[in-house]
Protein backbone atom coordinates (compact mmCIF):
# COMPACT_ATOMS: atom_id res chain seq x y z
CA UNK A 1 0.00 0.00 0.00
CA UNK A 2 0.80 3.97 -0.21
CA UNK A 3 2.56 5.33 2.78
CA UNK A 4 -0.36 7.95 2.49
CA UNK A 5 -2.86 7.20 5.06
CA UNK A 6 -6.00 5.60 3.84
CA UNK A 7 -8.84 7.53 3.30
CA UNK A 8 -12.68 5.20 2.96
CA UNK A 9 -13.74 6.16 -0.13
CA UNK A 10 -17.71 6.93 -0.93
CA UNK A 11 -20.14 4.80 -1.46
CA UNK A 12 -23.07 6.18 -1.42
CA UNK A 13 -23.98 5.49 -5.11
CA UNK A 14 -22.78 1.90 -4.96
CA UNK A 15 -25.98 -0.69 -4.95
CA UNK A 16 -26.59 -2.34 -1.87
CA UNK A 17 -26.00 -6.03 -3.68
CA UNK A 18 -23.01 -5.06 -4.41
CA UNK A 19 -22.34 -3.61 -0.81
CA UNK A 20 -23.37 -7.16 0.39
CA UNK A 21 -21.86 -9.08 -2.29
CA UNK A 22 -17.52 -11.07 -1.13
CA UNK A 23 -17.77 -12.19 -4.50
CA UNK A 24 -13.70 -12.08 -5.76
CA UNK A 25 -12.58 -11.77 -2.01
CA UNK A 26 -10.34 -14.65 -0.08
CA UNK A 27 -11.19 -15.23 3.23
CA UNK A 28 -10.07 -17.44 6.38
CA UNK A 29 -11.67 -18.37 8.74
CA UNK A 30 -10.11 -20.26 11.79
CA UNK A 31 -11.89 -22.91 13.44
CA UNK A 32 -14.54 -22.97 11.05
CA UNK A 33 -14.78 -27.07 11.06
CA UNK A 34 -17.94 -26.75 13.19
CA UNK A 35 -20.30 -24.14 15.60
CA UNK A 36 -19.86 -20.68 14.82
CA UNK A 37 -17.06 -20.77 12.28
CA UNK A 38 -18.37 -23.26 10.08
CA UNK A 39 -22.00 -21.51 9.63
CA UNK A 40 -19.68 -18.21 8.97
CA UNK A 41 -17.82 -20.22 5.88
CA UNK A 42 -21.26 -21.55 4.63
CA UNK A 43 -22.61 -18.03 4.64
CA UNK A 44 -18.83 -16.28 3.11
CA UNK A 45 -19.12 -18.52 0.29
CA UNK A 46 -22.93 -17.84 -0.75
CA UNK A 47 -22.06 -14.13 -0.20
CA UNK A 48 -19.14 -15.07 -3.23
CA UNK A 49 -16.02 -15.29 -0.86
CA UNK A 50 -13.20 -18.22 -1.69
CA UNK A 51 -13.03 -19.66 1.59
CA UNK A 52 -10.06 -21.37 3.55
CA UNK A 53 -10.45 -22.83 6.78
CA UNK A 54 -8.20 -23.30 9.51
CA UNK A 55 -8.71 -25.86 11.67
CA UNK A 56 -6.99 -28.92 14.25
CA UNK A 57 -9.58 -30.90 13.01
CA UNK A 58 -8.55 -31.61 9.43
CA UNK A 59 -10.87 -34.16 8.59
CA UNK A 60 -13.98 -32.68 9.63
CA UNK A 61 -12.64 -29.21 8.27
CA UNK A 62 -12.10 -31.18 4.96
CA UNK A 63 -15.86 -32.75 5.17
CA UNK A 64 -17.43 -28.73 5.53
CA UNK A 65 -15.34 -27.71 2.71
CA UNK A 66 -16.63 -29.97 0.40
CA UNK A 67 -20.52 -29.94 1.70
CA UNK A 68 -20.46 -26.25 1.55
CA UNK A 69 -18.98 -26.38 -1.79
CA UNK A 70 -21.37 -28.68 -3.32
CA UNK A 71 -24.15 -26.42 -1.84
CA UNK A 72 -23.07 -22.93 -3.46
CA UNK A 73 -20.66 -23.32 -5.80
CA UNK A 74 -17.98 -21.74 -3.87
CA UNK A 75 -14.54 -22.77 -3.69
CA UNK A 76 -13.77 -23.80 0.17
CA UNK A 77 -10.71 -25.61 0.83
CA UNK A 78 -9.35 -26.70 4.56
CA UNK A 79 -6.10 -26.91 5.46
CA UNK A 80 -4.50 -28.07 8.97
CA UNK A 81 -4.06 -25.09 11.55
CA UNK A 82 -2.74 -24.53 14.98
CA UNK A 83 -3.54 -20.58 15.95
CA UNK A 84 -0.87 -20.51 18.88
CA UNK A 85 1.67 -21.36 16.00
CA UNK A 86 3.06 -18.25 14.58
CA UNK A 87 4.46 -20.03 11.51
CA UNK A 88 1.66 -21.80 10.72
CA UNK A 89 -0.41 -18.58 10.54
CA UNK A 90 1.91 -16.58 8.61
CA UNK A 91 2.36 -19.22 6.23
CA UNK A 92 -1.04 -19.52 5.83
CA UNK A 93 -1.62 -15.82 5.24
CA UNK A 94 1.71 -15.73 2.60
CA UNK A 95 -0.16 -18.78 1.08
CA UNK A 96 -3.58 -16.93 0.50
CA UNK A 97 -1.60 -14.08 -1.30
CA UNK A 98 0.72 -16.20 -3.55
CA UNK A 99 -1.42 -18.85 -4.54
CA UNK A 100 -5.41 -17.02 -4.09
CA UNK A 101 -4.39 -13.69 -4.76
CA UNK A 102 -4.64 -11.91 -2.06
CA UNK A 103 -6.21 -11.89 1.68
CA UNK A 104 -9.00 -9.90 2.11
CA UNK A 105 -10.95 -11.30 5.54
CA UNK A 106 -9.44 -12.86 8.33
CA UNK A 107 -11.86 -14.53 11.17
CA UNK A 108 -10.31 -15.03 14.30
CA UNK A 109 -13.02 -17.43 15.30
CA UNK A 110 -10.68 -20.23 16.64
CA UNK A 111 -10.97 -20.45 20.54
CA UNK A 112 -11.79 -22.44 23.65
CA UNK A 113 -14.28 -22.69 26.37
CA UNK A 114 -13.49 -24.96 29.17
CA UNK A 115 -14.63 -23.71 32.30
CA UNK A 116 -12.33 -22.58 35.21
CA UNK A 117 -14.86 -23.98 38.22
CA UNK A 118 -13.69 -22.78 41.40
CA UNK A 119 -11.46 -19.87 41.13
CA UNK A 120 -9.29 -20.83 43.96
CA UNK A 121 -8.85 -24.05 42.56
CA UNK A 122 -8.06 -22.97 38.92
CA UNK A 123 -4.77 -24.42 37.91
CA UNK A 124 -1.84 -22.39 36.41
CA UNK A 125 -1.58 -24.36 33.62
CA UNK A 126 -5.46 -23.70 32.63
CA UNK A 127 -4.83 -20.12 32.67
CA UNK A 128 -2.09 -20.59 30.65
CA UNK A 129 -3.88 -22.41 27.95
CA UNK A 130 -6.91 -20.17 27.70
CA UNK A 131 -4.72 -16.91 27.49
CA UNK A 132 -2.39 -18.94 24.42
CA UNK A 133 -5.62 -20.26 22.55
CA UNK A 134 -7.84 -17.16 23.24
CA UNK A 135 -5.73 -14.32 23.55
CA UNK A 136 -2.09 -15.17 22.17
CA UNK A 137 -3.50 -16.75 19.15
CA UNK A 138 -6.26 -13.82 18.47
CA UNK A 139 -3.17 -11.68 18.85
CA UNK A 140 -1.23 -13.51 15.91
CA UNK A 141 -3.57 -14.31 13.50
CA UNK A 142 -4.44 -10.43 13.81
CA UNK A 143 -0.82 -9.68 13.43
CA UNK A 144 0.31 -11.88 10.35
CA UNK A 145 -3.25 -11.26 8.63
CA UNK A 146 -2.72 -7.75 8.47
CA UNK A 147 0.74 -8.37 7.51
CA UNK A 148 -0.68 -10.01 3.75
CA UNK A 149 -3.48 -7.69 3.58
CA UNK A 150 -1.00 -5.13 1.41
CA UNK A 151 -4.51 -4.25 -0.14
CA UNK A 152 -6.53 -3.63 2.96
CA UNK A 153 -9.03 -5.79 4.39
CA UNK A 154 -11.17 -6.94 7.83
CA UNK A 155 -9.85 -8.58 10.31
CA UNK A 156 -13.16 -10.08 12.40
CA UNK A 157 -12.19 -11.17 15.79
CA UNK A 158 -15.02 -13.50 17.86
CA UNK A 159 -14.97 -12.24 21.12
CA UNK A 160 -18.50 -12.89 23.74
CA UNK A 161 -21.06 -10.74 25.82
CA UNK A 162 -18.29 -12.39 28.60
CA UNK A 163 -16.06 -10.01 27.28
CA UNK A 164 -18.39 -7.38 28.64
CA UNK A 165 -19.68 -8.96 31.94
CA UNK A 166 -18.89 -12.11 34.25
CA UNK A 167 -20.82 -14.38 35.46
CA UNK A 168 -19.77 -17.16 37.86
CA UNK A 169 -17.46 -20.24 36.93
CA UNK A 170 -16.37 -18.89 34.07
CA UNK A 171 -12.85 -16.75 34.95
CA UNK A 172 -10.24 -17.34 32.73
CA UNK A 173 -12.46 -17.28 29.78
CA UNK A 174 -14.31 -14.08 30.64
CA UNK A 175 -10.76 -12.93 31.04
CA UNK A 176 -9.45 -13.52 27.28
CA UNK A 177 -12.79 -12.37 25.62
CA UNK A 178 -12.23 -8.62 27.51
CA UNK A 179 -8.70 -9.15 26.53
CA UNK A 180 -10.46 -10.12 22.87
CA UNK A 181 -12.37 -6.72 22.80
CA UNK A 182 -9.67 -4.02 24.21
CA UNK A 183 -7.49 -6.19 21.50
CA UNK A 184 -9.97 -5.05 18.67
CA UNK A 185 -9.93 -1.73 19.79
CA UNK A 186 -6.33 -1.50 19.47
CA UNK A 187 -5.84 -2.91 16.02
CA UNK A 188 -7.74 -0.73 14.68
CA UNK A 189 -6.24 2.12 15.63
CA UNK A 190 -2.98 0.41 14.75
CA UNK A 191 -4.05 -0.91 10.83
CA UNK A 192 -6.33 1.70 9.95
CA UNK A 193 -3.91 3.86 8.16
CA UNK A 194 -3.51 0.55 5.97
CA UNK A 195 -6.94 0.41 5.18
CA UNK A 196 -7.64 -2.23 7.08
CA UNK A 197 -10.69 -2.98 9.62
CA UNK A 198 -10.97 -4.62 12.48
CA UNK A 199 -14.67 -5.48 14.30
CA UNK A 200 -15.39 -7.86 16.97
CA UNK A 201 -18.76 -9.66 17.35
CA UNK A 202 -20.13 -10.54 20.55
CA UNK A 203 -22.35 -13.95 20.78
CA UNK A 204 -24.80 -14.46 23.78
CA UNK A 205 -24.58 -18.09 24.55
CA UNK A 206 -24.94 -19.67 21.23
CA UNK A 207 -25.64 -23.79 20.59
CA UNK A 208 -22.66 -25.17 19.68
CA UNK A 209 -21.06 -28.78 20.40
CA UNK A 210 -18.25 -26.84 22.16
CA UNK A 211 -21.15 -25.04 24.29
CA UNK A 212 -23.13 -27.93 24.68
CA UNK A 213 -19.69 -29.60 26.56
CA UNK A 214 -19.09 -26.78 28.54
CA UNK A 215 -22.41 -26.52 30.36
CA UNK A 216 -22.46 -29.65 32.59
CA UNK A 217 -19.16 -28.47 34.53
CA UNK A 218 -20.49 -24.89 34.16
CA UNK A 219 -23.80 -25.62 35.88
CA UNK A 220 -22.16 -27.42 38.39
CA UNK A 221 -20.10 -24.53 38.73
CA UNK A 222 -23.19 -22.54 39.52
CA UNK A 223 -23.81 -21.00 36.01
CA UNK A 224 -27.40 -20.46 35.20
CA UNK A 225 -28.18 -21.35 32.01
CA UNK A 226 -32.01 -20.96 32.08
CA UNK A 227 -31.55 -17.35 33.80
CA UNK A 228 -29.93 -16.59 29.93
CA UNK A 229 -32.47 -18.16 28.12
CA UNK A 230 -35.02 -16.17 29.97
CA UNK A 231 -32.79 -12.89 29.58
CA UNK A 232 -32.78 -13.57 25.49
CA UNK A 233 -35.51 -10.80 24.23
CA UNK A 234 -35.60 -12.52 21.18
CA UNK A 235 -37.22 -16.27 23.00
CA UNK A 236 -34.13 -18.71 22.93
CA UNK A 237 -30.82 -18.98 23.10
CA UNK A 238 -28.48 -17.79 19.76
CA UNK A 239 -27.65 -20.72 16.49
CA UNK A 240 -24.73 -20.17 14.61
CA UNK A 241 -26.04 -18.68 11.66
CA UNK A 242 -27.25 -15.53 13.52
CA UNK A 243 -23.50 -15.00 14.62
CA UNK A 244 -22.84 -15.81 10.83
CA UNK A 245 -24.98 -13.61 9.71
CA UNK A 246 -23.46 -10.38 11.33
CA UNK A 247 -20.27 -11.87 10.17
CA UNK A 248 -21.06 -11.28 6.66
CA UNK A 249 -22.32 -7.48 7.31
CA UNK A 250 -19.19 -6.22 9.13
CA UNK A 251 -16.70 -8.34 6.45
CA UNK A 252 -18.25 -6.52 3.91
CA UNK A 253 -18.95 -2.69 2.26
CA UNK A 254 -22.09 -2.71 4.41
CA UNK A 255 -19.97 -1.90 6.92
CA UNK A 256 -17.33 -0.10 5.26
CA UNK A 257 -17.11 2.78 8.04
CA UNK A 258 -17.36 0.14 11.15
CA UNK A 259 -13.98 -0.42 12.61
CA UNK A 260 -12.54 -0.79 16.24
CA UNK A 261 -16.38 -2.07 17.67
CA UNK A 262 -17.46 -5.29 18.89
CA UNK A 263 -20.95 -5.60 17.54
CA UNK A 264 -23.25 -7.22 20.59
CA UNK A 265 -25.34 -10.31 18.49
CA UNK A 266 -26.87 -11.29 21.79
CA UNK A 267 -30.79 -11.20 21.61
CA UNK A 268 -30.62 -8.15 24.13
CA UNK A 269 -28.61 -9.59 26.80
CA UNK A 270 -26.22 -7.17 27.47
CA UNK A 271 -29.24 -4.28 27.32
CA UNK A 272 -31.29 -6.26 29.30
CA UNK A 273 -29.20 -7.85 32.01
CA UNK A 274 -28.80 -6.03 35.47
């Protein structure tokens, strides 16, 4: 890019399909073998994005490419990824611009969600992990994304209403997703002179297998699950295509003037809880 600092051009007299449309853009998303990230690469490649996700689970990754290819005529691929490996990522990211042409949209979606129980009991090496997966690896994705993007582009980082509020048995996750948002905040500040954007989206308790896990220890733990279902002003608790779906407005011009916010997708919780 110039060294001149990037100025958003006008759209006003663009049409909204085209505002909506990723068609010609390459996008990652990490963790998108299942939950959240894989109804985000189902709804990037019917929006016209050439998808790549990055995931442990290869296999399963592999499966969703080729289901959600069949379905819209997109090209998805998979390929193996670790997000607390630096190399990996930048590799990854060099990859999308020498061989796809380019890296337009990055989604840190990749994360983990075990619960920390008892905070006096929480072990050092659990902390450790949830800051690496969560926080370190949100970090470096970010960093070696924007580090390809020589054409600008959105970084989307999946953060949680947790990073906005606490709630018990929860800790060292709640931690990372406020370290998540004041992250987003920062990089955009940082990579906007490159033309770059960075938005974070903030999912209520969404049904996902890796939820679904998490919630015997949690209620155990003293979480209340039913207390969020009855918070939800929208009936019920969030699916992964409603996260998707606000991951398709703020990767694209829709949202063209939306940088350094987490966007709440939370059924009210956040407005609504005390």
């Amino acid at each position: 890019m110039s060294s001149d600092k990037f100025v958003q051009p006008d759209l006003t007299e663009v049409p909204l399909e085209k505002l909506w449309s990723l068609a010609g853009k390459v996008a990652v998303v990490t963790g998108g073998a299942s939950g959240i990230g894989a109804a985000i690469v189902r709804r990037y490649a019917e929006a016209g994005a050439r998808v790549v996700i990055g995931d442990m689970n290869l296999e399963l990754a592999t499966k969703v490419a080729a289901e959600v290819a069949a379905a819209t005529g997109a090209t998805v691929e998979a390929t193996l990824l670790n997000i607390t490996d630096s190399k990996a990522l930048r590799a990854l990211a060099e990859e999308c611009v020498s061989d796809r042409g380019g890296l337009d949209i990055w989604v840190n979606n990749a994360g983990i969600y075990p619960p920390t129980g008892d905070v006096l009991e929480a072990s050092d090496e659990h902390v450790a992990l949830m800051l690496d997966v969560n926080v370190r690896g949100t970090f470096m994705a970010a960093r070696e994304a924007a580090r390809a993007m020589t054409n600008g582009g959105v970084i989307v980082n999946i953060a949680s209403t947790s990073g906005f509020r606490a709630s018990r048995g929860t800790s060292a996750y709640i931690m990372s997703k406020h370290a998540v948002v004041g992250l987003t905040k920062s990089l955009a500040i940082e990579l906007g002179e490159r033309g770059i954007r960075v938005v974070g989206i903030a999912p209520a308790v969404t049904t996902t297998p890796g939820t679904d896990a998490a919630m015997i220890p949690l209620k155990a733990a003293g979480y209340d699950l039913e207390a969020k279902t009855r918070a939800s002003l929208m009936g019920r608790l969030g699916l992964p295509d409603d996260i998707a779906r606000v991951a398709v407005f703020v990767a694209s011009d829709m949202a063209a003037w939306v940088t350094g916010s987490t966007v709440a997708a939370d059924s009210g919780l956040l407005a609504s809880a005390p």
